[in-house]
Protein backbone atom coordinates (compact mmCIF):
# COMPACT_ATOMS: atom_id res chain seq x y z
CA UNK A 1 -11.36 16.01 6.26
CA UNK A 2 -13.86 19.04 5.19
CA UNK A 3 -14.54 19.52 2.12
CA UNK A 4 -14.63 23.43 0.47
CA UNK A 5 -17.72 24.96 0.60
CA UNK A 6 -19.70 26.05 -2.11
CA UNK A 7 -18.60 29.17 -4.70
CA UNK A 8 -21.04 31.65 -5.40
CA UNK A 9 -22.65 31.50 -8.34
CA UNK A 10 -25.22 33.30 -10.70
CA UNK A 11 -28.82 32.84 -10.26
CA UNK A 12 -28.52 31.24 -14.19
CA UNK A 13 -25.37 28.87 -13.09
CA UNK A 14 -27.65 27.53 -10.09
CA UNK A 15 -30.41 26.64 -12.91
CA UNK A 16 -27.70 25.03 -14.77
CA UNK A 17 -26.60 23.37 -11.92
CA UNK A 18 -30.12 22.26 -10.39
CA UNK A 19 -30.87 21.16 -14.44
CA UNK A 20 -28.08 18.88 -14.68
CA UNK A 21 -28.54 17.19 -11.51
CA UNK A 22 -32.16 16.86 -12.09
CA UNK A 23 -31.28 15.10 -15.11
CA UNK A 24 -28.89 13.14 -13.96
CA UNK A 25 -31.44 11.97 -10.86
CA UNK A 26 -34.09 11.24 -13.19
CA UNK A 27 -31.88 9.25 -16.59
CA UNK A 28 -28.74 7.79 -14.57
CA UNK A 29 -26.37 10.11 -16.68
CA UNK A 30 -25.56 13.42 -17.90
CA UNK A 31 -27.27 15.78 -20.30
CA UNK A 32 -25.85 16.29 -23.94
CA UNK A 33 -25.35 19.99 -24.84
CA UNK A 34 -27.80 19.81 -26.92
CA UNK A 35 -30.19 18.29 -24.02
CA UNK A 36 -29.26 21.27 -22.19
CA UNK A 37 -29.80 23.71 -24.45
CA UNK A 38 -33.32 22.40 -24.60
CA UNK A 39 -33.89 22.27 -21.10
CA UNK A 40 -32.80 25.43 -20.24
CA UNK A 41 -34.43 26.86 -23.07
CA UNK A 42 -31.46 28.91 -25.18
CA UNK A 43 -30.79 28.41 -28.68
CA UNK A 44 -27.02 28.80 -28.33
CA UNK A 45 -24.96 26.12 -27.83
CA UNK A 46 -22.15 28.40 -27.05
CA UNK A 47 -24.20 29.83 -24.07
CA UNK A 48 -24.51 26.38 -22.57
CA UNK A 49 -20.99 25.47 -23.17
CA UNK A 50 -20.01 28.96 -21.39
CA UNK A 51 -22.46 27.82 -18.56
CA UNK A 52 -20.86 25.00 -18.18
CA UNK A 53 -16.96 26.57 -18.27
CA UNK A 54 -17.58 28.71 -15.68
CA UNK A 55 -19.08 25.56 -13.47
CA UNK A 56 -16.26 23.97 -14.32
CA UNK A 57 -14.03 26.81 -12.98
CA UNK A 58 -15.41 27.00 -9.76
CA UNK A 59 -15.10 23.27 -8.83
CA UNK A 60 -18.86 22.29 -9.08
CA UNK A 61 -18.85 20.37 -12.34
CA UNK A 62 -15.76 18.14 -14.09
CA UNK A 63 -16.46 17.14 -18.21
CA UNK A 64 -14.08 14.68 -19.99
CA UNK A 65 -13.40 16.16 -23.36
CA UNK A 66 -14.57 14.70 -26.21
CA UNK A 67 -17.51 12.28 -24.46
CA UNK A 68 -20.71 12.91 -25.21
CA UNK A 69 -22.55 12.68 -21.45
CA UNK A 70 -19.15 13.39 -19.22
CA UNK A 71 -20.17 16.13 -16.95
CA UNK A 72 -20.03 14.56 -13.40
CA UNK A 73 -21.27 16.52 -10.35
CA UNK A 74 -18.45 17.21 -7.82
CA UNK A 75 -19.83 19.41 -5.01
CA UNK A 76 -23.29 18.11 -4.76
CA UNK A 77 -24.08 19.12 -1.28
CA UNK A 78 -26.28 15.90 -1.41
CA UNK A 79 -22.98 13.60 -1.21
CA UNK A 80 -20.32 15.46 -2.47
CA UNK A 81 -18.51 13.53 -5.39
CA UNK A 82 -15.19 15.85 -4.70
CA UNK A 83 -12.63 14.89 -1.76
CA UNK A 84 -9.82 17.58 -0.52
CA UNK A 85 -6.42 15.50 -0.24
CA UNK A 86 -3.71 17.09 1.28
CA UNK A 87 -0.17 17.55 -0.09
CA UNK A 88 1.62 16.18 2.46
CA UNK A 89 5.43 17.45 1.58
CA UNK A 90 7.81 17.69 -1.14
CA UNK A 91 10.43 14.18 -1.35
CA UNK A 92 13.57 14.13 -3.44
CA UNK A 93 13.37 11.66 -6.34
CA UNK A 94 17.32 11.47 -7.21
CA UNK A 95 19.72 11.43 -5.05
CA UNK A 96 20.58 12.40 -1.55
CA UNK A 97 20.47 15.81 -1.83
CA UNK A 98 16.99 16.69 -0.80
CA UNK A 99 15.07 14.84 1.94
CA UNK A 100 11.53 15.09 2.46
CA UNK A 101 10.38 18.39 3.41
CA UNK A 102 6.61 18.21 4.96
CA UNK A 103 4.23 20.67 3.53
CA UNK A 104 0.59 21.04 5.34
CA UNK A 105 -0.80 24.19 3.78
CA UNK A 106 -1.56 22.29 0.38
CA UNK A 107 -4.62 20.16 -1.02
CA UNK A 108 -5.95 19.11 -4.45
CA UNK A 109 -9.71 18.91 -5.24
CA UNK A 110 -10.18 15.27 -6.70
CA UNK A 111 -13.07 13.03 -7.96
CA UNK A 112 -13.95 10.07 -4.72
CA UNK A 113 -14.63 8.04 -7.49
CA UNK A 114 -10.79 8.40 -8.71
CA UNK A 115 -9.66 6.97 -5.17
CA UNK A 116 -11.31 3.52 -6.34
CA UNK A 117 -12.18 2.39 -2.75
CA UNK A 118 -9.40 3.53 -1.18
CA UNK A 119 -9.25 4.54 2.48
CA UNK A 120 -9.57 8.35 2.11
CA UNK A 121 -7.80 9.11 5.26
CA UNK A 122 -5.05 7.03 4.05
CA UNK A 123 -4.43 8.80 0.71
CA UNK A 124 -2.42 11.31 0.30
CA UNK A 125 -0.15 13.62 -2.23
CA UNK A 126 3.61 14.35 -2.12
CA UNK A 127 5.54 16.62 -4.70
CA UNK A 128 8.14 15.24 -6.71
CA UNK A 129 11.45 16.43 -6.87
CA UNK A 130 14.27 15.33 -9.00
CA UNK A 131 13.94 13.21 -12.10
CA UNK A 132 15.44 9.40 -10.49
CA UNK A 133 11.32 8.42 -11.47
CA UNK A 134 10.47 9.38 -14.65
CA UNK A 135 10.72 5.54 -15.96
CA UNK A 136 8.02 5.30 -13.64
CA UNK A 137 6.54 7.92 -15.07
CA UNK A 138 6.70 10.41 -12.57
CA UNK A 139 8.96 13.93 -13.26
CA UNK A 140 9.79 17.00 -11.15
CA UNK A 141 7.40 18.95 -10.11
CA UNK A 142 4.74 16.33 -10.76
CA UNK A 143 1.73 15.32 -7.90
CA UNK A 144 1.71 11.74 -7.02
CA UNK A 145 -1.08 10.27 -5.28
CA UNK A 146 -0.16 8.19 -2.97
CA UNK A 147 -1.33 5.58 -0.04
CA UNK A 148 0.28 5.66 3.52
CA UNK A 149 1.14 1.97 4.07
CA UNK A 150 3.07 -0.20 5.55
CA UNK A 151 2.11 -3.29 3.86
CA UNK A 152 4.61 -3.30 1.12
CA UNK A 153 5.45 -5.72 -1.18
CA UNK A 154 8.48 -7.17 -3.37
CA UNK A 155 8.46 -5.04 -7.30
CA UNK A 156 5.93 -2.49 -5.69
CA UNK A 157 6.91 1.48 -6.33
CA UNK A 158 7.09 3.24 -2.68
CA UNK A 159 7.98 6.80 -1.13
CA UNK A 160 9.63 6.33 2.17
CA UNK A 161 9.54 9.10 4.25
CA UNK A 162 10.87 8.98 7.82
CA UNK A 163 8.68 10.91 10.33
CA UNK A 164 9.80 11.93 13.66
């Protein structure tokens, strides 16, 4: 599976870019804003937060709200942090009245760290459709990560999909 290649970006976003991971190399975590704004050498903090928006935007960086060190690499050309996973079709969750319809044109950026040792080749997304799952917490419309198998077992949650 390829992964996207690389937006283009600013001469200043590359700084920003080469800054963070150079920090991150060198103290086993992220910068602070405010360890940014240092490094790069602007008094605004608004500037670096706009920096790091539009990094954000174009799939290089991902930052957890409200956590002090969260920006995480995700397109380190190094070894990229950010897997494509494709959306493998759309399955009816309620009743009989839609069947599985395979979709191949569709992936999702997401975080290898979020597929906890997974087997990346195995993982997959399918669409929901219907509302049969939302005990389970999934509703129409929603993305469900998923893992082709067929080692199931008794209580476990499962998408059966016939191929043929």
């Amino acid at each position: 599976m390829e992964l996207e290649q690389a937006p283009k970006m600013t001469q200043k976003q590359q700084e920003v870019l080469r800054v963070i991971r150079h920090f991150i190399e060198e103290n086993r975590q992220s910068p602070t804003v405010n360890e940014l704004a240092d490094l790069l050498k602007v008094r605004s903090l608004r500037t670096v937060m706009q920096y790091l928006e539009a990094l954000e935007k174009k799939g290089l960086i991902s930052r957890s709200r409200y956590q002090t060190r969260s920006i995480r690499l995700l397109n380190d050309n190094s070894e990229s942090k950010a897997v494509l996973l494709p959306v493998i079709g759309s399955v009816g969750c309620g009743g009989l009245t839609v069947y599985a319809q395979p979709v191949f044109d569709e992936y999702i950026k997401i975080d290898r760290d979020f597929l906890q040792g997974k087997n990346q080749e195995n993982t997959v997304v399918i669409r929901a459709l219907g509302n049969s799952m939302v005990d389970a917490g999934v509703s129409n419309g929603d993305l469900v990560l998923t893992e082709r198998t067929t080692d199931v077992n008794s209580g476990d949650k499962v998408v059966a999909i016939k191929l043929y």
